[in-house]
C-alpha atoms as a PDB file:
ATOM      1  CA  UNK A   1      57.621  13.083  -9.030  1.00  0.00           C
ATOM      2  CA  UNK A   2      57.668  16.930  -9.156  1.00  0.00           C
ATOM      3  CA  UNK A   3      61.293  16.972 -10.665  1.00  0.00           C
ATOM      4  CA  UNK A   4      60.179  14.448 -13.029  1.00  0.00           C
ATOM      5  CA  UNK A   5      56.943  16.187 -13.963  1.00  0.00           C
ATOM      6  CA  UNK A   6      59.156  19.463 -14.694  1.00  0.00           C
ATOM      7  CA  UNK A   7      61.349  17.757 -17.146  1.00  0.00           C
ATOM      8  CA  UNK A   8      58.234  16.821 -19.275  1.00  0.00           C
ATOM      9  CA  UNK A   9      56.985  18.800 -22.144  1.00  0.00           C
ATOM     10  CA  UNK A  10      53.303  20.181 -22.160  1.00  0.00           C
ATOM     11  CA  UNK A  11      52.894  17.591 -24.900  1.00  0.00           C
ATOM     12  CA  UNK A  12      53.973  14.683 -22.100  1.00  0.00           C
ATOM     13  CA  UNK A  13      51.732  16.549 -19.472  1.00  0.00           C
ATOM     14  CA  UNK A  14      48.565  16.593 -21.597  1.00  0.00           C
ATOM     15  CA  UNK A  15      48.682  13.099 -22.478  1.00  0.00           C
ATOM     16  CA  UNK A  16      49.610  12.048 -18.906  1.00  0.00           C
ATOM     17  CA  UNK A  17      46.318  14.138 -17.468  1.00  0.00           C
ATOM     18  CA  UNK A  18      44.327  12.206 -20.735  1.00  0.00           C
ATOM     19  CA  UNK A  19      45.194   9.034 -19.832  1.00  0.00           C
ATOM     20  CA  UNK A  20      44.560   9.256 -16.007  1.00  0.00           C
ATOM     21  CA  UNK A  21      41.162  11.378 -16.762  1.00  0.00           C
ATOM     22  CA  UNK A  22      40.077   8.385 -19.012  1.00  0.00           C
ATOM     23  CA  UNK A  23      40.525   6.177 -16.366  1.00  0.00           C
ATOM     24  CA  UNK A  24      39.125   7.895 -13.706  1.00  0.00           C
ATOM     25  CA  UNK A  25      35.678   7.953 -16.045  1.00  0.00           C
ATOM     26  CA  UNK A  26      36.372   4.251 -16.982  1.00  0.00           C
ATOM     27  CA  UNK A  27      36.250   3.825 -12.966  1.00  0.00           C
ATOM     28  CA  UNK A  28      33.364   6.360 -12.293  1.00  0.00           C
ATOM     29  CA  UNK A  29      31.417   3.985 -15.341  1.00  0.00           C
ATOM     30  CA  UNK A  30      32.527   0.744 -13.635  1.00  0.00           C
ATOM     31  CA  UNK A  31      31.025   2.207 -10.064  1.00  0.00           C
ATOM     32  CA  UNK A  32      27.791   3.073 -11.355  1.00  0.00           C
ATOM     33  CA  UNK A  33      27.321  -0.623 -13.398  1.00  0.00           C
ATOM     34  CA  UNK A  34      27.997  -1.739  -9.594  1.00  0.00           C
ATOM     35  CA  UNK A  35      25.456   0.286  -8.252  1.00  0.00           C
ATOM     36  CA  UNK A  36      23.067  -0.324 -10.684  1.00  0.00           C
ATOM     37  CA  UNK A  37      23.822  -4.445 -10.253  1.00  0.00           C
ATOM     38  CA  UNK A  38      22.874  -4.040  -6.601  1.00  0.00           C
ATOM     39  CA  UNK A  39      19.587  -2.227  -6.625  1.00  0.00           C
ATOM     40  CA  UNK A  40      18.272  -4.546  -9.229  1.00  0.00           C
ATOM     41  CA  UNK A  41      19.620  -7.563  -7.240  1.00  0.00           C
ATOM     42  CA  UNK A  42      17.770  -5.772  -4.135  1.00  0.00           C
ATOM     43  CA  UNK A  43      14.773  -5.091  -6.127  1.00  0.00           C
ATOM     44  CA  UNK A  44      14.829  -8.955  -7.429  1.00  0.00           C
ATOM     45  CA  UNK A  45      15.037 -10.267  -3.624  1.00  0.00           C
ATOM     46  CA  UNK A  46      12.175  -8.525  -2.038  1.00  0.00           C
ATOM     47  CA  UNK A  47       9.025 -11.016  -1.969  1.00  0.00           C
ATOM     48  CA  UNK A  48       5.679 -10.113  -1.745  1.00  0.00           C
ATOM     49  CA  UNK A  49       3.705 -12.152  -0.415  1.00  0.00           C
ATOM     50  CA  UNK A  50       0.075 -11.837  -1.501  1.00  0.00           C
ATOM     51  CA  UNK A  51      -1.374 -11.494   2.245  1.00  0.00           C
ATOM     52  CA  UNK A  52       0.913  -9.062   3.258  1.00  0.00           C
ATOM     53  CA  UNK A  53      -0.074  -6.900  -0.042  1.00  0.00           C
ATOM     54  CA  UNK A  54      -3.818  -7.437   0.181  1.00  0.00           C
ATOM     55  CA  UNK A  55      -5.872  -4.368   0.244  1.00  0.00           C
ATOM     56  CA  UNK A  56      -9.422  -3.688   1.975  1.00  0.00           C
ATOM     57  CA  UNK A  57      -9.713  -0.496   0.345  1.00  0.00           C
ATOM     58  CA  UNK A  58     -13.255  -0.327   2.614  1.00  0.00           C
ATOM     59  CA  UNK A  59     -10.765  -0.243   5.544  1.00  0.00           C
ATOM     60  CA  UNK A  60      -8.297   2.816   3.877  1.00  0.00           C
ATOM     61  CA  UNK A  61     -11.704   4.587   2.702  1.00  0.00           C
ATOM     62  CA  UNK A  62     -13.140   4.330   6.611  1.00  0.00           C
ATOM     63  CA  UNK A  63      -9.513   5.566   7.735  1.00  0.00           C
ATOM     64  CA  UNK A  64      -9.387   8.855   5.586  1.00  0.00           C
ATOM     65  CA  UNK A  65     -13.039   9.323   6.187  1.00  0.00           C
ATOM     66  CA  UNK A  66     -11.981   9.280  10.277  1.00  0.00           C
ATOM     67  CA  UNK A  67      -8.887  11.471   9.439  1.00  0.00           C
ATOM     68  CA  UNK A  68     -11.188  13.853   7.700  1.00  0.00           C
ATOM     69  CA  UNK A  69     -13.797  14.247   9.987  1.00  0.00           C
ATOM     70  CA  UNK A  70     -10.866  14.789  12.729  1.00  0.00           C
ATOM     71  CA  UNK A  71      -9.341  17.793  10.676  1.00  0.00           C
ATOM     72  CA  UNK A  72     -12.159  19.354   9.800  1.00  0.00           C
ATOM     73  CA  UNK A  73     -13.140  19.221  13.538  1.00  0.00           C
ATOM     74  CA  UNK A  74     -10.047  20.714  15.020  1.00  0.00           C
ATOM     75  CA  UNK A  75      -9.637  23.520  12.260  1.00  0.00           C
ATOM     76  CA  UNK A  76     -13.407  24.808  13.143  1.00  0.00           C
END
């Protein structure tokens, strides 16, 4: 290959580095679609099931009441 790529004019060179550095961004493009296609198909298969996701936001208020009260009583 490196006899062959001596013998070639800068003309022959440039187009040869053109073509390959289009398709290495026509492969970099086709990698991210991929990548894209799979975190939306991951995003589309979680489930959420209303009793999981249910809230008692009296619960989370009592919880960063207790955390509270704990900080400010080890920082006095």
């Amino acid at each position: 290959m490196n006899s062959e790529l001596s013998r070639m004019s800068k003309g022959e060179l440039k187009s040869i580095l053109d073509e390959a550095e289009e398709q290495i961004a026509e492969i970099r493009a086709e990698l991210e679609r991929r990548q894209e296609a799979e975190q939306h198909e991951a995003v589309d298969g979680l489930e959420f099931s209303v009793k999981r996701t249910a809230v008692d936001w009296t619960q989370v208020k009592t919880f960063f009441q207790q955390v509270l009260a704990e900080l400010r009583s080890t920082t006095r």
